[in-house]
Protein backbone atom coordinates (compact mmCIF):
# COMPACT_ATOMS: atom_id res chain seq x y z
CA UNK A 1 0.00 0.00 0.00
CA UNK A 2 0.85 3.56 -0.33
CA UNK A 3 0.52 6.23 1.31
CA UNK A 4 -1.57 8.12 -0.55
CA UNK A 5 -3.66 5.35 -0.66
CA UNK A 6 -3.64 5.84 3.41
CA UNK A 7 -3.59 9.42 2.99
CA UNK A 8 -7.31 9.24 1.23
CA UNK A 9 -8.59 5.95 2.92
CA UNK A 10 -7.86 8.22 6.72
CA UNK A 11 -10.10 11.04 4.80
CA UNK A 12 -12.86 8.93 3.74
CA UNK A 13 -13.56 7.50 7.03
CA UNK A 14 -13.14 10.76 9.01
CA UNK A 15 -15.72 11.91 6.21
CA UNK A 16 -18.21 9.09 6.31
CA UNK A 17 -17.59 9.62 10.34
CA UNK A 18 -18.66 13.40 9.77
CA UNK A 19 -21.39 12.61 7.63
CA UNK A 20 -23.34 10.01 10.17
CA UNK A 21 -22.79 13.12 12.89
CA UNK A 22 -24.74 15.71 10.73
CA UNK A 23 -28.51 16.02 10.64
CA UNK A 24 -30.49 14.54 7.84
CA UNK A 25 -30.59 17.02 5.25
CA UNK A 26 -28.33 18.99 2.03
CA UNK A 27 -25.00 19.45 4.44
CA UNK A 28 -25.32 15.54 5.16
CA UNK A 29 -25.47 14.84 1.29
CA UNK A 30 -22.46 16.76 0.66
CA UNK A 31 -20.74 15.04 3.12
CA UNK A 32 -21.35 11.64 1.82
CA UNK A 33 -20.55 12.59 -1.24
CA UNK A 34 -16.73 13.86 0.06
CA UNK A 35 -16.60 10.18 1.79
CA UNK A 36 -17.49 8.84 -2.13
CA UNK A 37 -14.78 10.74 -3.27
CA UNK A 38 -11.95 10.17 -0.57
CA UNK A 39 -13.01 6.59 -1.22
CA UNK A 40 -12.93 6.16 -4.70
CA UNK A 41 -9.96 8.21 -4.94
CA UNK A 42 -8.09 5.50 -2.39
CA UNK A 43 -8.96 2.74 -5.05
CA UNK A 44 -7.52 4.27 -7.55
CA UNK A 45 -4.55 5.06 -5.74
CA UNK A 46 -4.33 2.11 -4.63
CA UNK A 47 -3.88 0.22 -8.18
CA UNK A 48 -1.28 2.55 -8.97
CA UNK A 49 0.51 5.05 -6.62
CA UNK A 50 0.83 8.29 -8.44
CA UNK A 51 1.84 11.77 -6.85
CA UNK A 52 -0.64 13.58 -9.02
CA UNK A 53 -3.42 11.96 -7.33
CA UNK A 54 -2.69 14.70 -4.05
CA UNK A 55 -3.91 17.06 -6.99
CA UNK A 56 -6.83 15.42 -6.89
CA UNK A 57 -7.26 15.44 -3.17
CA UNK A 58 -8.09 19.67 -3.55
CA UNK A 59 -11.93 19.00 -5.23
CA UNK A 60 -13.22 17.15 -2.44
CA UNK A 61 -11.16 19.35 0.09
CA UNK A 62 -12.61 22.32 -1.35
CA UNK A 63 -16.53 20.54 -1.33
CA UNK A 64 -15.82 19.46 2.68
CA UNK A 65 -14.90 22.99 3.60
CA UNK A 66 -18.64 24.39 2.35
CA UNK A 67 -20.21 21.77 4.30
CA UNK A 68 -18.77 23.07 7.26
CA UNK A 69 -19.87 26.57 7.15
């Protein structure tokens, strides 16, 4: 494994963690949408460990801050 792989597997779960803590609704959506992401991203980096795939990592970044607000 590498560790981007671990880099966006950690983010998924502390997203899907987020998501279960938020009240049903549009914010709650988003979130699980950012776990989708982290997740699907870790696959991918996980068949082949890239270093462009941290440029990848700003989208959902950018997505999980606007939930927060």
């Amino acid at each position: 494994m590498s560790d981007t792989y671990d880099y966006f597997r950690a983010h998924a779960i502390a997203a899907v963690r987020k998501a279960r803590a938020l009240p049903p609704g549009r914010p709650k959506l988003k979130q699980r949408t950012v776990a989708r992401v982290y997740h699907l991203l870790s696959k991918e980096a996980a068949l082949a460990p890239n270093i462009r795939h941290l440029d990848r990592f700003r989208a959902p970044r950018r997505l999980e801050l606007q939930v927060r607000r």
